[in-house]
N, C-alpha and C. Protein backbone atom coordinates (compact mmCIF):
# COMPACT_ATOMS: atom_id res chain seq x y z
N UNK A 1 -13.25 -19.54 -4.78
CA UNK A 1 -13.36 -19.94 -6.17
C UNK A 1 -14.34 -19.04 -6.92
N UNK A 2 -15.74 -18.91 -6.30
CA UNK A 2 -16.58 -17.70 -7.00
C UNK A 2 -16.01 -16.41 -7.43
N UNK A 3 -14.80 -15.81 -6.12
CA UNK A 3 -14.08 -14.65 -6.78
C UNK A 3 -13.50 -14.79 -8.36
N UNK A 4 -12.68 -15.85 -8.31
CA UNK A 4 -12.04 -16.34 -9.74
C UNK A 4 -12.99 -16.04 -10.73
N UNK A 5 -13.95 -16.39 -10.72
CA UNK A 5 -15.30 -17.02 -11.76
C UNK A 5 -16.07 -15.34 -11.85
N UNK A 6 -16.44 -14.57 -11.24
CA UNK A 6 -17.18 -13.71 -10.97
C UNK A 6 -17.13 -12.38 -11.09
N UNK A 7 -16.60 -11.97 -12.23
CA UNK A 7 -15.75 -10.28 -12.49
C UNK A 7 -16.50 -9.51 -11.78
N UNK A 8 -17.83 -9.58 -11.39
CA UNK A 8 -18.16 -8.40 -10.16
C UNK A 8 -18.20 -8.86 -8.72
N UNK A 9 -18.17 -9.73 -8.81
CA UNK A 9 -17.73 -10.08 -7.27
C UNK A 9 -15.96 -10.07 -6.73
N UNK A 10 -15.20 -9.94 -7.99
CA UNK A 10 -13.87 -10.21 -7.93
C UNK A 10 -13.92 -8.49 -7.50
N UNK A 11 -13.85 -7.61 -8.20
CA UNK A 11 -14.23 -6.20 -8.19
C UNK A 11 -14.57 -5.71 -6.94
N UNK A 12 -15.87 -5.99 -6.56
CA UNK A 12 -16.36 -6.17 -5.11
C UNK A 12 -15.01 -5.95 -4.64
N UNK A 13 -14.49 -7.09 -4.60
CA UNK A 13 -13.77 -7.87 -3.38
C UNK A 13 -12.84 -6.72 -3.28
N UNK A 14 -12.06 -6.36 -4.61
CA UNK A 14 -10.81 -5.17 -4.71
C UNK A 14 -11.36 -4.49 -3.77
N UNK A 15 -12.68 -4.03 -3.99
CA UNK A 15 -12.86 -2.57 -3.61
C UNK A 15 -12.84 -2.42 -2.33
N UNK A 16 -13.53 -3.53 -1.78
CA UNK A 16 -14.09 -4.03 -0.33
C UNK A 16 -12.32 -4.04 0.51
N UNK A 17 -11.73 -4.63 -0.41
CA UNK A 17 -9.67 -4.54 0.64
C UNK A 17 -9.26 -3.10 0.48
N UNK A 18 -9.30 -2.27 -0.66
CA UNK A 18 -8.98 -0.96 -0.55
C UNK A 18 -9.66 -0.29 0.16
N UNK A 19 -10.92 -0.31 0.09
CA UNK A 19 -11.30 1.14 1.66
C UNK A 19 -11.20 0.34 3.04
N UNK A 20 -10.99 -1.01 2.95
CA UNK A 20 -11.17 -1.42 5.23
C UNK A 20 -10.29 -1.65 5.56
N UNK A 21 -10.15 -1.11 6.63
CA UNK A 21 -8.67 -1.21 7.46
C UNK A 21 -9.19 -2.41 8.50
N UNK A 22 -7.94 -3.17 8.73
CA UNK A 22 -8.27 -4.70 9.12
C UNK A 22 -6.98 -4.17 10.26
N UNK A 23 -7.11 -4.93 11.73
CA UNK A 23 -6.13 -4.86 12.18
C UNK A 23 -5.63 -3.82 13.02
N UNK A 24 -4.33 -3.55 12.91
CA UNK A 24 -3.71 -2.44 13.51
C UNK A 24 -3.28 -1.88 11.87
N UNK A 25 -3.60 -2.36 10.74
CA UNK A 25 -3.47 -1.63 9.50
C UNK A 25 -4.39 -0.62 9.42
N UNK A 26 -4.43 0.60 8.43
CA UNK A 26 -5.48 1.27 7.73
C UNK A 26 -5.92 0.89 6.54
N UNK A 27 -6.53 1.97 6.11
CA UNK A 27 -7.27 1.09 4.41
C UNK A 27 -5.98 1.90 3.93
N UNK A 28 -5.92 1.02 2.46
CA UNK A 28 -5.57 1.56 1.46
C UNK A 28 -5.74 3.04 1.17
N UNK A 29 -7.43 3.39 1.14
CA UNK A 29 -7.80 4.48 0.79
C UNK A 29 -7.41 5.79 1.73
N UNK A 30 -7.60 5.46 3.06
CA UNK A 30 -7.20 6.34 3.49
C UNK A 30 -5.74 6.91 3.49
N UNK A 31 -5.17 6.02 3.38
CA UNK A 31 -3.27 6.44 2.80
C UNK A 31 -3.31 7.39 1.87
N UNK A 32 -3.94 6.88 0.67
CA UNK A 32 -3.72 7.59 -0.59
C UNK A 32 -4.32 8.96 -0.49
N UNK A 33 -5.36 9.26 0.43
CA UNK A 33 -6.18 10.16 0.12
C UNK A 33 -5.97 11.07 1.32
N UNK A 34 -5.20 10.98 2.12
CA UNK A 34 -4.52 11.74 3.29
C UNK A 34 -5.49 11.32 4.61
N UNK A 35 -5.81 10.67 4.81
CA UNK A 35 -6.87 10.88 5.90
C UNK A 35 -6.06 9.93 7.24
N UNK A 36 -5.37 9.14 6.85
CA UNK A 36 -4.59 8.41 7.70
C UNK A 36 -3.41 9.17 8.47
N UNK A 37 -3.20 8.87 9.74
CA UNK A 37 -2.20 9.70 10.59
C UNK A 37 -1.14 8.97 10.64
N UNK A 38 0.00 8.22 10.81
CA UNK A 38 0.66 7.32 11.65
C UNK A 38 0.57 7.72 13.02
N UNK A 39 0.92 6.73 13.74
CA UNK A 39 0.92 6.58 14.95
C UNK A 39 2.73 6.90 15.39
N UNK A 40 2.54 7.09 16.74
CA UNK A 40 4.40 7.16 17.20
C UNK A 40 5.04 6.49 16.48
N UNK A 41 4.70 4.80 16.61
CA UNK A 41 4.72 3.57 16.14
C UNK A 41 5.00 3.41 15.30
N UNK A 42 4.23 3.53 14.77
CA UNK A 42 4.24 3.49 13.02
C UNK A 42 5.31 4.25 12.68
N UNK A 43 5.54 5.66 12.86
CA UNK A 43 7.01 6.55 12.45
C UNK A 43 8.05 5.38 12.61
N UNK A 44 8.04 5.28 14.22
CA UNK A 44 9.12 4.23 14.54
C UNK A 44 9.14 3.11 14.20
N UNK A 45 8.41 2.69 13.16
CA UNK A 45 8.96 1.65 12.34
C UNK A 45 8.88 1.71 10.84
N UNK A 46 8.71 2.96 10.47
CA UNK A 46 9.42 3.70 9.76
C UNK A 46 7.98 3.93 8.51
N UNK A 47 7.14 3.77 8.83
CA UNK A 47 5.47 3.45 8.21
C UNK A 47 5.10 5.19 8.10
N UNK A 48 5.26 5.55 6.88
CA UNK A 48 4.88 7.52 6.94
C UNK A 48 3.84 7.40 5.69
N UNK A 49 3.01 8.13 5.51
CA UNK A 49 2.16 8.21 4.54
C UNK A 49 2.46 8.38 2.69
N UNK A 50 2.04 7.60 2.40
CA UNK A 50 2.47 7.43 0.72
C UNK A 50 2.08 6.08 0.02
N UNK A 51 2.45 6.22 -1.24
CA UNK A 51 2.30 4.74 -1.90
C UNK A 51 3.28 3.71 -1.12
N UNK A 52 4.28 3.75 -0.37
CA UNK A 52 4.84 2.67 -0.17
C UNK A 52 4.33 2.09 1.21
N UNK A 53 3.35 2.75 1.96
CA UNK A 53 2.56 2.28 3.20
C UNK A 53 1.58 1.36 2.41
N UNK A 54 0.72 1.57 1.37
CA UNK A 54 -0.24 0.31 0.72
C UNK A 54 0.30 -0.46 -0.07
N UNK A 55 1.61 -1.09 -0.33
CA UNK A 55 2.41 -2.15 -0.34
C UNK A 55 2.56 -2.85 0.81
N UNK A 56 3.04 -1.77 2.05
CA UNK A 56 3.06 -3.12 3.31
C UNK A 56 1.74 -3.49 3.65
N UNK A 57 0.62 -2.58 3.56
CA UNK A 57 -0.65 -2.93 3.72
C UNK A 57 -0.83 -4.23 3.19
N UNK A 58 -0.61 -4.12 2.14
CA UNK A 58 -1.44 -5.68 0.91
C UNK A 58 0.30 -6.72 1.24
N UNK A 59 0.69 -5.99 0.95
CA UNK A 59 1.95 -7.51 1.35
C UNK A 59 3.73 -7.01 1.60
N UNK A 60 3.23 -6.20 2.87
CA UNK A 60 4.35 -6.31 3.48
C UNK A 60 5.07 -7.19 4.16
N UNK A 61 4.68 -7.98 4.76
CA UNK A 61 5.84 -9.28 5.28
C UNK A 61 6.80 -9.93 3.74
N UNK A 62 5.95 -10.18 2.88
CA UNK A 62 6.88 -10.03 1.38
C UNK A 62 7.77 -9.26 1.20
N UNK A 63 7.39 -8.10 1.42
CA UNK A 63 7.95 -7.20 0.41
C UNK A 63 8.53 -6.30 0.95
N UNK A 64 8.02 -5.68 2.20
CA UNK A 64 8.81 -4.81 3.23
C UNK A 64 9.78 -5.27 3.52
N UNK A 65 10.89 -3.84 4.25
CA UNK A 65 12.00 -4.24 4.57
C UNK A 65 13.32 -4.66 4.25
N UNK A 66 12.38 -5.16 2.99
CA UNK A 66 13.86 -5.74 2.01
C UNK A 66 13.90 -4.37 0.99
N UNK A 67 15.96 -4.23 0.85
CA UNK A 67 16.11 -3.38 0.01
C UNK A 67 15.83 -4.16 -1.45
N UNK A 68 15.69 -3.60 -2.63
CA UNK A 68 15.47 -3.36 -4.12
C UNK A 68 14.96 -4.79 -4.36
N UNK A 69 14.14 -4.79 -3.58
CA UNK A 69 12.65 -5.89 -3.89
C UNK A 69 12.35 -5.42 -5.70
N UNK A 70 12.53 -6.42 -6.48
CA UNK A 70 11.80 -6.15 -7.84
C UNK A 70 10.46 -5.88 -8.33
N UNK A 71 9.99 -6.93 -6.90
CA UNK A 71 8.00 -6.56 -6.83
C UNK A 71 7.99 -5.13 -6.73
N UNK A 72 8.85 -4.87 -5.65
CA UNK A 72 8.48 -2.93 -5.34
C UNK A 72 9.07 -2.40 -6.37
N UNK A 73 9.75 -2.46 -6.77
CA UNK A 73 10.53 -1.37 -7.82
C UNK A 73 9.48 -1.30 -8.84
N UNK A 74 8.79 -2.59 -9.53
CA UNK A 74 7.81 -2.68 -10.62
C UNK A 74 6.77 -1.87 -10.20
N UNK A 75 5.75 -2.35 -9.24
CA UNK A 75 5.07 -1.51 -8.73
C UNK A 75 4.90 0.35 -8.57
N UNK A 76 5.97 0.70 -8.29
CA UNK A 76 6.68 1.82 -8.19
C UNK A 76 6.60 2.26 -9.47
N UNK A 77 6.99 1.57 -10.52
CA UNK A 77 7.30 2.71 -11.78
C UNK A 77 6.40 2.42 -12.13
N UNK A 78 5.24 1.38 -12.24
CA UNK A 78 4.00 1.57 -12.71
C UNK A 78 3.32 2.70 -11.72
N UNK A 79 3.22 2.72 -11.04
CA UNK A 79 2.84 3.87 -10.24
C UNK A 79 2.47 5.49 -10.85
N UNK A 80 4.04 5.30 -11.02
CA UNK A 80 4.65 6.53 -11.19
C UNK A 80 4.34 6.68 -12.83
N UNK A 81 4.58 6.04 -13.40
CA UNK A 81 3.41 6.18 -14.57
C UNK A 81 2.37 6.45 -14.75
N UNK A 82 1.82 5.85 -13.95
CA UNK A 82 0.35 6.50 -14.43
C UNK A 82 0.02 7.52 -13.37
N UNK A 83 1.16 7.84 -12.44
CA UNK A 83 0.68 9.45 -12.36
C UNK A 83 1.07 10.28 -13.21
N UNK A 84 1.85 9.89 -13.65
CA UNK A 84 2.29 11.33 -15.06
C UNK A 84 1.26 11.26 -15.74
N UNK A 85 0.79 10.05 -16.57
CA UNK A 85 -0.36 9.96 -17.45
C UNK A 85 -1.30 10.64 -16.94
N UNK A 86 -1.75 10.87 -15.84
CA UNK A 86 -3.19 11.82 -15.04
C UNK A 86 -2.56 13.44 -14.72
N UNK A 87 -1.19 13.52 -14.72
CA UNK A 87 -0.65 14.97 -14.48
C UNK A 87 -0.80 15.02 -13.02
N UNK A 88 -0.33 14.18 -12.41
CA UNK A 88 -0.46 14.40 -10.56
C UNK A 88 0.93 13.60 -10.35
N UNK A 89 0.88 14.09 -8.70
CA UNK A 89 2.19 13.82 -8.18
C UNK A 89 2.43 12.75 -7.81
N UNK A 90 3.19 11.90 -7.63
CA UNK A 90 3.04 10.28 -7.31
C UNK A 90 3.07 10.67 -5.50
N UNK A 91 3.89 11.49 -5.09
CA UNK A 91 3.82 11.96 -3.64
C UNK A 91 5.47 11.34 -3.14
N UNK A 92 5.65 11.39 -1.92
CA UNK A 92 6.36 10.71 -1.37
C UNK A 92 6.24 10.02 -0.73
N UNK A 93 7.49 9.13 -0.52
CA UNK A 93 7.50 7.43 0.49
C UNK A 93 6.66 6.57 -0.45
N UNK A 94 7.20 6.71 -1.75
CA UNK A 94 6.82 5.86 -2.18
C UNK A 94 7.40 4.20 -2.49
N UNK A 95 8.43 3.79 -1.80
CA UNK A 95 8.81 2.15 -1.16
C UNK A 95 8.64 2.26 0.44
N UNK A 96 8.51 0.91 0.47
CA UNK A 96 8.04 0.36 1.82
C UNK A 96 10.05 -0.57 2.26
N UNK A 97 11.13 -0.16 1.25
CA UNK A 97 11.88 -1.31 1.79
C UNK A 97 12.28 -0.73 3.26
N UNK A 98 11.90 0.58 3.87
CA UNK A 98 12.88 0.96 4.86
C UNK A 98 11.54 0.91 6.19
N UNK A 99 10.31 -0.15 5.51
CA UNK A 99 9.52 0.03 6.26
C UNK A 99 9.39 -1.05 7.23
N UNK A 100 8.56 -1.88 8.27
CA UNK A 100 8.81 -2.70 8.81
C UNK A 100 7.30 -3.29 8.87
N UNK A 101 6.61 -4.43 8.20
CA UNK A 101 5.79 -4.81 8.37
C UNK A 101 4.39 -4.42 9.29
N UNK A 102 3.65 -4.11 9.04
CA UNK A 102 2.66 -4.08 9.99
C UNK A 102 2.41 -5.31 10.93
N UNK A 103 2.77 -6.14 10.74
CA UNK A 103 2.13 -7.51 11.60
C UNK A 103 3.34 -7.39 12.24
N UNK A 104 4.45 -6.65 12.33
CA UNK A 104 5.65 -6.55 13.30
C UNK A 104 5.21 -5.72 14.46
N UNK A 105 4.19 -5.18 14.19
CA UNK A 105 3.97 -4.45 15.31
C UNK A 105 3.62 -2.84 15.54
């Protein structure tokens, strides 16, 4: 409830889920910023580096896997917006539908 109430602790909190990798997940940050490898694993379940790996990160059992998820598609062109707006590349693999959950394994 304090998160709700607390615009710097809410903030915090963002920041605190984007750089830690929890799990057999990575952070957020390291995806975006190349530092993350996949594993065999990970290839083989189809998890490759891009914006659509920190979708299954934050909510892939949702959203992974399934083709033309509307959450992902939105996501995606906001994305991709505001990389044009900054003049950078959005990259590739950017959906997670051909991806397979992290908590799958």
């Amino acid at each position: 409830e304090r998160i709700t109430q607390d615009p710097v602790l809410a903030f915090s909190t963002a920041i605190y889920f984007w750089m830690t990798p929890r799990d057999a997940k990575p952070s957020c940050h390291s995806v975006m910023v190349g530092e993350w490898s996949p594993s065999d694993r990970d290839r083989d379940q189809g998890r490759l580096p891009g914006f659509g790996t920190t979708t299954n990160i934050i909510n892939g059992q949702l959203e992974c896997n399934i083709k033309g998820d509307s959450r992902v598609e939105d996501r995606v062109l906001y994305y991709e917006r505001y990389a044009k707006i900054f003049g950078v590349s959005p990259g590739d693999n950017l959906y997670c539908d051909k991806q397979k959950p992290f908590s799958w394994g």
